[in-house]
Protein backbone atom coordinates (compact mmCIF):
# COMPACT_ATOMS: atom_id res chain seq x y z
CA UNK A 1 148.12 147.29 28.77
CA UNK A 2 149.29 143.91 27.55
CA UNK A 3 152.44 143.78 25.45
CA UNK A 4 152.25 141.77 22.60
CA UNK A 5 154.23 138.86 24.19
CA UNK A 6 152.23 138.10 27.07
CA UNK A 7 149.30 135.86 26.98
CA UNK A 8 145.75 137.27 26.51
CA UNK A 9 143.01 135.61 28.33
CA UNK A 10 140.14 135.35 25.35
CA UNK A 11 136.73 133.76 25.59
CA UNK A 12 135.07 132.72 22.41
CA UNK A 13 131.93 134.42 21.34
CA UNK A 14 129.95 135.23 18.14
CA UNK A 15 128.81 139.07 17.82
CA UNK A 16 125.46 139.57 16.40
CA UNK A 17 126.22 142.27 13.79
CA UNK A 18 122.71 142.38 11.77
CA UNK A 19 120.83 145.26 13.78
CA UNK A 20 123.26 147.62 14.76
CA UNK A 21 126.05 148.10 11.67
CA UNK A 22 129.87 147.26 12.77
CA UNK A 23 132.31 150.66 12.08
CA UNK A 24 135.80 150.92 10.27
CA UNK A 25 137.84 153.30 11.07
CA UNK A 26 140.89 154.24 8.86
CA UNK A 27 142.26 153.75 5.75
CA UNK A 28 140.49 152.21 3.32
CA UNK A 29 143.25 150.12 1.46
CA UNK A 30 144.63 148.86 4.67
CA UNK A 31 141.06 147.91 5.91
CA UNK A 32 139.83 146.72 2.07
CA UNK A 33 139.59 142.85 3.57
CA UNK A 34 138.17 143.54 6.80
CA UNK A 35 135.52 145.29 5.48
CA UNK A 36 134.74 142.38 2.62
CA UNK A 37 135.07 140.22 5.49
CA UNK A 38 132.29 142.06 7.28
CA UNK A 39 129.87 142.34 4.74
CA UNK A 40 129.76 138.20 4.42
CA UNK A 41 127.82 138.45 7.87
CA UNK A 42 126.30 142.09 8.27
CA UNK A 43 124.08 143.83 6.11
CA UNK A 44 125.55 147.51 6.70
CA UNK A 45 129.10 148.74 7.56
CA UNK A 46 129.42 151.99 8.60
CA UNK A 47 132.52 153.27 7.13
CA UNK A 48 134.40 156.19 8.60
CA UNK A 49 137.58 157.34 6.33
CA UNK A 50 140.09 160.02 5.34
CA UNK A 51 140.49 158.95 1.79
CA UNK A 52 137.99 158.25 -0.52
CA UNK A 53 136.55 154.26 -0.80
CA UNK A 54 138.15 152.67 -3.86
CA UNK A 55 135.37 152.24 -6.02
CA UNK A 56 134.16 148.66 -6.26
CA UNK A 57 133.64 149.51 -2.00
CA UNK A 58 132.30 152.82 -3.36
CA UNK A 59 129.83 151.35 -4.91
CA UNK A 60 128.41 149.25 -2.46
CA UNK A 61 125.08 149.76 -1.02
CA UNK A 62 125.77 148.06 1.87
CA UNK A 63 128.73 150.59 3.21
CA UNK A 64 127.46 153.92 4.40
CA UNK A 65 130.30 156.39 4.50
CA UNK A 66 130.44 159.26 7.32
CA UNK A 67 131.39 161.91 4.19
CA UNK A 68 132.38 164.85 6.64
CA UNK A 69 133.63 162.86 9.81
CA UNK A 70 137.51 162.18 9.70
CA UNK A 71 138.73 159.83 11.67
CA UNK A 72 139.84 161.94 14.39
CA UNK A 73 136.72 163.08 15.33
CA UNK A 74 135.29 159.40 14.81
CA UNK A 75 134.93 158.46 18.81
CA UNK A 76 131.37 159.73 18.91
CA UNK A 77 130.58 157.46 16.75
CA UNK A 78 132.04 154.09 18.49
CA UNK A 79 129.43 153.63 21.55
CA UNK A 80 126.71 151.18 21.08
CA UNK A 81 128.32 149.20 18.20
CA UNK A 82 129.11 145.82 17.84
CA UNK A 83 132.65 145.89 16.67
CA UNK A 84 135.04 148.33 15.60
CA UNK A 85 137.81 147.81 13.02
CA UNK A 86 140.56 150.60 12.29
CA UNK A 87 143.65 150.97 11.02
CA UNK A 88 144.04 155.02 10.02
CA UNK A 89 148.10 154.68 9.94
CA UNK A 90 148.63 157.19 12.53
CA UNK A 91 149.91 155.31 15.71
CA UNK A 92 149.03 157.30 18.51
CA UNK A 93 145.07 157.97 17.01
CA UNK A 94 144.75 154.23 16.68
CA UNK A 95 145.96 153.98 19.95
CA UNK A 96 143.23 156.89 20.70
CA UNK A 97 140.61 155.29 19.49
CA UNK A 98 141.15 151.83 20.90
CA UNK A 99 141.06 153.38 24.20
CA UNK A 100 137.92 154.81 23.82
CA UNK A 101 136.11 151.60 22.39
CA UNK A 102 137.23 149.72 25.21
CA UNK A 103 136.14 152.50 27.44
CA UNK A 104 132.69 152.04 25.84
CA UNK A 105 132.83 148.51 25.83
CA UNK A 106 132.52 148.17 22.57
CA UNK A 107 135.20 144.94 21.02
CA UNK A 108 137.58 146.48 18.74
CA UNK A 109 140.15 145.19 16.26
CA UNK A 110 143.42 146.86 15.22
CA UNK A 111 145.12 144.60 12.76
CA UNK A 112 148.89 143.72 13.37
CA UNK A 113 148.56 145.11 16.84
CA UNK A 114 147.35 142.92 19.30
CA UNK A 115 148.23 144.78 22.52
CA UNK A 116 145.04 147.51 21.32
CA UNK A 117 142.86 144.56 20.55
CA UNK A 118 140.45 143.40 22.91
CA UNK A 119 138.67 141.20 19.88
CA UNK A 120 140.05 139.32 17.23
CA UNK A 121 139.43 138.09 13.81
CA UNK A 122 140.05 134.75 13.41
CA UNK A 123 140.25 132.35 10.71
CA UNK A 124 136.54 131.20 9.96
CA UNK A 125 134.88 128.31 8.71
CA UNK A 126 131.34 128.67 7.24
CA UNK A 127 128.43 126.33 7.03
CA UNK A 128 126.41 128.24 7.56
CA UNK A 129 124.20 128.42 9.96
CA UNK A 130 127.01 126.47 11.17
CA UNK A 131 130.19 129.20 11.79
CA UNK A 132 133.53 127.83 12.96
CA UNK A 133 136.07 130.55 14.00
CA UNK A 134 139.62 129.86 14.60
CA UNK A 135 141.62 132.22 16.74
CA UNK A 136 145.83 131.94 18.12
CA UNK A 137 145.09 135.52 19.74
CA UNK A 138 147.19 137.23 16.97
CA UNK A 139 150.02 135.29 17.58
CA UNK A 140 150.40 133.30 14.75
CA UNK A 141 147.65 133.99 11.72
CA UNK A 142 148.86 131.64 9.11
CA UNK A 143 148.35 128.18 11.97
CA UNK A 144 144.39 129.22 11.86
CA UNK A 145 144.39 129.48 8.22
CA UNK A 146 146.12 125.85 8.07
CA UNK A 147 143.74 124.65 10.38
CA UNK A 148 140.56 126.31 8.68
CA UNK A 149 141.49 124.78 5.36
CA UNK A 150 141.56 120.92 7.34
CA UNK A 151 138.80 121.65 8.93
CA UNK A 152 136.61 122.78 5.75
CA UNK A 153 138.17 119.71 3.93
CA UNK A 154 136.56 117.76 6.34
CA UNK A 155 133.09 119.58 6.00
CA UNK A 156 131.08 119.21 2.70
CA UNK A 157 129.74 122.37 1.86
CA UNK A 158 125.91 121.45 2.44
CA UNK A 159 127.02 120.59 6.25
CA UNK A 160 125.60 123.60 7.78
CA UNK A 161 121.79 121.92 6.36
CA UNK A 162 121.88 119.45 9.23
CA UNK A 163 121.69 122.60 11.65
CA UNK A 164 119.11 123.99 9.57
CA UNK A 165 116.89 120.71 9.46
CA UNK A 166 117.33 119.40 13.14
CA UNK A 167 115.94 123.31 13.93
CA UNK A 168 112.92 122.93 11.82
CA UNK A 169 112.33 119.39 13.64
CA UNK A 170 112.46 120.82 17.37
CA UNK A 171 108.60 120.55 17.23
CA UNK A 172 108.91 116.92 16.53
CA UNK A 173 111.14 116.02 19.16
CA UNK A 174 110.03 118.34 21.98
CA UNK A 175 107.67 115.50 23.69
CA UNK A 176 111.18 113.32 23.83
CA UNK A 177 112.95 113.88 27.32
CA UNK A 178 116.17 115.72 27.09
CA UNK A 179 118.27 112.18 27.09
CA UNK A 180 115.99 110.48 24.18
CA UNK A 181 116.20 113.98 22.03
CA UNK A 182 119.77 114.43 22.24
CA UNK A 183 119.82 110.87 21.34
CA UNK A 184 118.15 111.06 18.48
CA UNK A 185 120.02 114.16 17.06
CA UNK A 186 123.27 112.33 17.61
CA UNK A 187 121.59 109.22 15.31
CA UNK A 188 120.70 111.47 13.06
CA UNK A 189 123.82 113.60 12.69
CA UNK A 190 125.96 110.18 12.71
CA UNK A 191 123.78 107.98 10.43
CA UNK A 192 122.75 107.73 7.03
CA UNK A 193 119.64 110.44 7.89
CA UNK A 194 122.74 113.26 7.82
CA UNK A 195 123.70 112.11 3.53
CA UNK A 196 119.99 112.49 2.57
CA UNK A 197 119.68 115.86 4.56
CA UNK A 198 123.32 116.82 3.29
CA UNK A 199 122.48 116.44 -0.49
CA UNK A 200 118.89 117.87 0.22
CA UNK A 201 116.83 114.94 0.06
CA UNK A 202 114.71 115.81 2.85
CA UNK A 203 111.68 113.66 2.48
CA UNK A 204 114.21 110.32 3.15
CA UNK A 205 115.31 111.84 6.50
CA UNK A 206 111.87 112.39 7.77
CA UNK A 207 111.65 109.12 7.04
CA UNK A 208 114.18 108.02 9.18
CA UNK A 209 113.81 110.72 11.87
CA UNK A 210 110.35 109.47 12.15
CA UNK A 211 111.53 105.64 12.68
CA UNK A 212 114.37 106.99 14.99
CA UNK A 213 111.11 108.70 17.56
CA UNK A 214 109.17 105.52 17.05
CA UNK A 215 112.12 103.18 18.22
CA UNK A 216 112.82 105.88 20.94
CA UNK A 217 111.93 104.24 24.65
CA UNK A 218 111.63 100.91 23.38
CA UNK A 219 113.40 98.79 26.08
CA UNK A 220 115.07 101.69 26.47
CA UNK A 221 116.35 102.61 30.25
CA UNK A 222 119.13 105.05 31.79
CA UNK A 223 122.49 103.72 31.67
CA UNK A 224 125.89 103.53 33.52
CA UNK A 225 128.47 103.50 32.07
CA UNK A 226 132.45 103.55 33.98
CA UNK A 227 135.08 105.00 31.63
CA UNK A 228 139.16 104.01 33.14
CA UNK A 229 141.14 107.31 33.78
CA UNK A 230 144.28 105.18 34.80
CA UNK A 231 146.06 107.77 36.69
CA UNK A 232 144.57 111.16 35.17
CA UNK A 233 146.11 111.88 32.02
CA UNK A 234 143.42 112.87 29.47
CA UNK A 235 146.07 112.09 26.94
CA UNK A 236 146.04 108.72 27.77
CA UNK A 237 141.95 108.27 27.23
CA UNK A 238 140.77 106.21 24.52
CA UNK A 239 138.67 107.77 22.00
CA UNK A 240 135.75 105.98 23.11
CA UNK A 241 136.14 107.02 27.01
CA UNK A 242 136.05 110.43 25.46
CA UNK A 243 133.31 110.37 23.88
CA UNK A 244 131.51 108.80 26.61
CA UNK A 245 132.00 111.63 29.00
CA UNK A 246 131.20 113.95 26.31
CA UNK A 247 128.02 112.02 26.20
CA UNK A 248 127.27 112.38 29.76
CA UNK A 249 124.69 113.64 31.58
CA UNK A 250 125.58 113.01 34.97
CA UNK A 251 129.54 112.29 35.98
CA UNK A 252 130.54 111.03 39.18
CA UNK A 253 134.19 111.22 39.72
CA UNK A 254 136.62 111.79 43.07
CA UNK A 255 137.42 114.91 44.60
CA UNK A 256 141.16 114.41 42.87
CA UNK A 257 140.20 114.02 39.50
CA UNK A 258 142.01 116.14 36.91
CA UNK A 259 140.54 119.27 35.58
CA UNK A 260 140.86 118.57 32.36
CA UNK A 261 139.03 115.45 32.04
CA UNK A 262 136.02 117.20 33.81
CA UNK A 263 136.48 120.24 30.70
CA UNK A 264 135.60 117.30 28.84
CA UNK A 265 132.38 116.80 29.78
CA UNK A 266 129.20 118.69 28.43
CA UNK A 267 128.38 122.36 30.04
CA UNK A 268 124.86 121.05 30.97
CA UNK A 269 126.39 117.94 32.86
CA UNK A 270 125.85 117.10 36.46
CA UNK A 271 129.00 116.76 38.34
CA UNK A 272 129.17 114.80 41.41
CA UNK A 273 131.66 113.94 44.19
CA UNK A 274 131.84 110.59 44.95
CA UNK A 275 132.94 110.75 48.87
CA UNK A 276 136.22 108.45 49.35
CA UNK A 277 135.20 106.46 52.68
CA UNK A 278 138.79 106.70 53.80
CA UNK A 279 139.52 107.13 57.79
CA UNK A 280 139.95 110.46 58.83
CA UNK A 281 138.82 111.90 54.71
CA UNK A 282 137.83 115.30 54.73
CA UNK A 283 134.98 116.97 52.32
CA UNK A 284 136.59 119.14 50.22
CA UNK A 285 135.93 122.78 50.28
CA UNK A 286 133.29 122.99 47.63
CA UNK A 287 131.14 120.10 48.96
CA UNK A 288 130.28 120.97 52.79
CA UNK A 289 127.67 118.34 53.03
CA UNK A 290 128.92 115.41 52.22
CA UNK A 291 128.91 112.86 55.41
CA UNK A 292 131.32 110.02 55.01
CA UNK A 293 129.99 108.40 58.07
CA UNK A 294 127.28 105.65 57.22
CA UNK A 295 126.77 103.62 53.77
CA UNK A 296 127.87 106.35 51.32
CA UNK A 297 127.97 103.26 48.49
CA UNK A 298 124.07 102.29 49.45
CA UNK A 299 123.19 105.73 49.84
CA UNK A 300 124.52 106.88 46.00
CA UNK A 301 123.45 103.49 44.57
CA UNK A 302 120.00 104.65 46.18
CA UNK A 303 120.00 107.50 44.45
CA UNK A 304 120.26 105.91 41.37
CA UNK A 305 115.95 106.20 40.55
CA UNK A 306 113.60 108.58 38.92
CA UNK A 307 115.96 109.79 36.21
CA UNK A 308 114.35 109.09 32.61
CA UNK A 309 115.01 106.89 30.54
CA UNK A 310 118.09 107.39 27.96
CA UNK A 311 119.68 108.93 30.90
CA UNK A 312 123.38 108.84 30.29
CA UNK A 313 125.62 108.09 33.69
CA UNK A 314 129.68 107.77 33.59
CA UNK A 315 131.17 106.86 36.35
CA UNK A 316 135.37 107.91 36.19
CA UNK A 317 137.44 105.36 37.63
CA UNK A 318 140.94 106.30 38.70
CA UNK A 319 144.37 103.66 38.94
CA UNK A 320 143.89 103.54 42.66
CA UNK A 321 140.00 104.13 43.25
CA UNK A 322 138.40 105.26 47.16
CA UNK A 323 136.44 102.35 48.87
CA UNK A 324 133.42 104.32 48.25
CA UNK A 325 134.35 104.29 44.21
CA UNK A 326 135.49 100.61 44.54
CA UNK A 327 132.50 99.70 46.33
CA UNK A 328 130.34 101.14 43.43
CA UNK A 329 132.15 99.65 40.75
CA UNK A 330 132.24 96.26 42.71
CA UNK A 331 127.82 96.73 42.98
CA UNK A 332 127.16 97.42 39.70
CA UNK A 333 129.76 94.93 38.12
CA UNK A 334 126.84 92.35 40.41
CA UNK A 335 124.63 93.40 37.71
CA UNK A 336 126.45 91.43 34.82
CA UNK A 337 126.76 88.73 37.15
CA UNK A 338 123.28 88.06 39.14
CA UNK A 339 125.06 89.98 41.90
CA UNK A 340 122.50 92.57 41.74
CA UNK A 341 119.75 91.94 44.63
CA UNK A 342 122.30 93.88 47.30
CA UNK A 343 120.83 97.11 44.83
CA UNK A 344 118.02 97.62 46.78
CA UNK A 345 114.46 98.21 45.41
CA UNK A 346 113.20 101.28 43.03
CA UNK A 347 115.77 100.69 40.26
CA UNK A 348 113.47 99.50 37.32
CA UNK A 349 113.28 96.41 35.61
CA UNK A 350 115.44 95.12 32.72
CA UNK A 351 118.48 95.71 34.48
CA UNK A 352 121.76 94.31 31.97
CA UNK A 353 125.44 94.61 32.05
CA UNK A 354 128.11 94.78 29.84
CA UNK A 355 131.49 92.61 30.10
CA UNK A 356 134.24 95.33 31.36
CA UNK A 357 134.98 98.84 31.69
CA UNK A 358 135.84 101.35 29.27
CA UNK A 359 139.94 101.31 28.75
CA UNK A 360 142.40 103.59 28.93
CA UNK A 361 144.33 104.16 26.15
CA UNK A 362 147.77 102.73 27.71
CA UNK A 363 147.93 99.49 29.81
CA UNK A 364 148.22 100.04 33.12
CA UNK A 365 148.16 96.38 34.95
CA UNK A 366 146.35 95.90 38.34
CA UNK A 367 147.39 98.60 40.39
CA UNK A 368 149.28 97.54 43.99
CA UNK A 369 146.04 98.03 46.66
CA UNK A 370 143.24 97.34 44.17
CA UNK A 371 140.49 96.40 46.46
CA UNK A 372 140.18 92.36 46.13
CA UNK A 373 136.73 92.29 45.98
CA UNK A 374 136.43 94.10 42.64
CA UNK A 375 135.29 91.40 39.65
CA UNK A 376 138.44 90.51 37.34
CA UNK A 377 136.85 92.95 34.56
CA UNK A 378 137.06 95.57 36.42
CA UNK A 379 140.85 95.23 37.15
CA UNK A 380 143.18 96.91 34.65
CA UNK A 381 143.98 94.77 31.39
CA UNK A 382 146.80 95.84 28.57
CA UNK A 383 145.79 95.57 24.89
CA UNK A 384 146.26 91.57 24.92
CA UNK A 385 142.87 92.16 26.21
CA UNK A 386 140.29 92.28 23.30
CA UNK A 387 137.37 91.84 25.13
CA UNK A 388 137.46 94.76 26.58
CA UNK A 389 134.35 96.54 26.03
CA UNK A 390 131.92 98.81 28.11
CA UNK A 391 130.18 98.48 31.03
CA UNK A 392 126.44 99.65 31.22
CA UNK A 393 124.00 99.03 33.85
CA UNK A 394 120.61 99.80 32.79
CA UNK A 395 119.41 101.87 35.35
CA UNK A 396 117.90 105.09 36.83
CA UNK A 397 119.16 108.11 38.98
CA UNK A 398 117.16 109.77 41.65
CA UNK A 399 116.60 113.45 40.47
CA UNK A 400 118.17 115.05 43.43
CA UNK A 401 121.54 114.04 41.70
CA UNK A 402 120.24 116.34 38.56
CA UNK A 403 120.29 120.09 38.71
CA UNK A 404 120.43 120.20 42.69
CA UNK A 405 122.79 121.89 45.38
CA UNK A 406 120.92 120.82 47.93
CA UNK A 407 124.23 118.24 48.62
CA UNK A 408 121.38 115.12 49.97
CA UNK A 409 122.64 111.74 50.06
CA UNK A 410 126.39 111.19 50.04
CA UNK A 411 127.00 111.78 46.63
CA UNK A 412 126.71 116.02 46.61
CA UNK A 413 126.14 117.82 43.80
CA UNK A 414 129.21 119.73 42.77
CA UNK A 415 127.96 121.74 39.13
CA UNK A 416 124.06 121.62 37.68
CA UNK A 417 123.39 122.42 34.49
CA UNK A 418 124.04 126.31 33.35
């Protein structure tokens, strides 16, 4: 069992609590908010108690009390349900009890006790259909309450609408590919559509949903885009190079990049190892196939066909890239400059390039043993740089690089969309 100072390892869920009711065990004072808590979200609480429900709970339709169970005799009654709460004052029948909902595998909550928790009740934010929940494990209540009350300032209470509307619209969007829909969701979600569907003026964001689908695909291609990771400190990313990867749908990156600014890219994201092309470089353990031997630069710039259009691609450039990365960035920097025939054929038309790659946050100056070849742009600049921009080659992915684990081509598929 975990004492209440060591770390719990949680993972966030929501608990569907509108077919089978929740229980409460215990006392009904001590449980009096849990149970108004549940009844926001399910539509019966079974209620299992020594002493009699104060009477405003009493007489609620929506709480059916277990008259002649007491809670002793309550574990019958724990398998199958979604969540238990209890609290009956007794320490070692709590303790009882929490034992045999976690035997049953049933989440249970014991508040002020965290070591017989395997669930907790966190601070919660609700728009609905949109639900925010806000947990510190039990360690520290009153920080999720401060941060609940920031983040509902920052949420107009008509927010959870935008959920509400963009489900409605699925039908309308379902003939986009996956790249043009999310696209359009994110235009709609940052743009003025969101105010009119916000304040429930639906009829003016049809109207601009349905000039959002029509402008869809117009001159519109899959894109590169290479966001700076200096030496691998996501606390060093711009906002924008954030965003970016968030954005992705295919990342190429090193073998050494750092963890956490892969966590930052979507779950559905294609994650790819871009081979470093150094003497004597071994594939690392979770990418058997690659072959360094050969053109692994013509071979992954190869692969860039087929994908649709809207197709978002980041590639993450470290302080110190491989020759295969610096090879990559050095071809598609060609395309800004009318460098671009070396591409090879089966990329598209209406190729176009931005003026520089997406900064870090902090300055980092050209690195000692940046590879020479590499345009001045892509070099490192400090913030006496304005110019610096984005970089985005309009072009297209082969689909092997998408979904597969098949590890063709140099560039092998590390993570496919789950």
């Amino acid at each position: 069992m975990k004492t209440p100072n060591e770390r719990r390892q949680l993972f966030p869920c929501f608990i569907a609590v509108d077919e089978v009711p929740p229980l409460v065990i215990g006392n009904v004072a001590l449980l009096e908010a849990k149970i108004r808590l549940l009844l926001k979200f399910a539509p019966l609480v079974d209620l299992v108690t020594d002493l009699r429900p104060a009477s405003r709970l009493g007489s609620d339709d929506r709480i059916r009390v277990f008259e002649d169970v007491p809670c002793r005799q309550a574990h019958d009654l724990i398998a199958g349900r979604p969540l238990v709460i209890l609290d009956t004052g007794d320490a070692a029948l709590n303790a009882a009890l929490s034992a045999a909902a976690k035997e049953a595998g049933v989440p249970v909550n014991v508040p002020d006790n965290t070591a017989l928790c395997s669930a907790y009740l966190g601070s919660i934010v609700d728009r609905s259909p949109v639900l925010i929940a806000i947990s510190t494990a039990g360690a520290a209540p009153v920080l999720g309450q401060r941060i609940r009350a920031r983040i509902e300032s920052m949420l107009p209470a008509g927010f959870g609408r935008l959920a509400s509307y963009l489900d409605r619209r699925r039908a309308d969007l379902r003939a986009l590919s996956p790249a043009r829909r999310r696209a359009v969701q994110h235009r709609i979600v940052d743009g003025p559509a969101a105010d009119h569907i916000i304040s429930g003026d639906e009829v003016a964001a049809d109207r601009q949903l349905a000039r959002l689908i029509a402008a869809t695909g117009e001159g519109e291609t899959a894109q590169v885009k290479i966001v700076d990771i200096g030496g691998g400190d996501p606390g060093l990313l711009s906002l924008r190079g954030v965003e970016t990867i968030r954005n992705a749908d295919i990342i190429l990156h090193e073998a050494g990049t750092t963890p956490a600014i892969i966590d930052l890219a979507r779950r559905e994201a294609s994650l790819v190892i871009v081979p470093s092309g150094r003497a004597g470089a071994q594939a690392p353990a979770t990418d058997p196939t690659t072959d360094p031997v050969g053109d692994p630069v013509g071979d992954i710039v190869g692969d860039l066909a087929g994908v649709g259009a809207g197709t978002q691609i980041v590639l993450l450039l470290p302080m110190l890239p491989s020759p295969v990365m610096a090879g990559l960035v050095e071809q598609l920097s060609g395309l800004g400059s009318g460098l671009g025939s070396g591409l090879g054929s089966g990329l598209g038309s209406g190729l176009g390039l931005a003026d520089a790659v997406i900064p870090a946050a902090m300055p980092y100056g050209t690195p000692v043993g940046m590879p020479p070849g590499l345009p001045k742009d892509t070099r490192r600049m400090g913030f006496q740089d304005p110019a610096i921009t984005d970089m985005s080659a309009n072009i297209s992915v082969g689909p092997h690089l998408v979904g597969s684990s098949s590890g063709e081509g140099a560039a092998s598929h590390v993570g496919g969309p789950s």
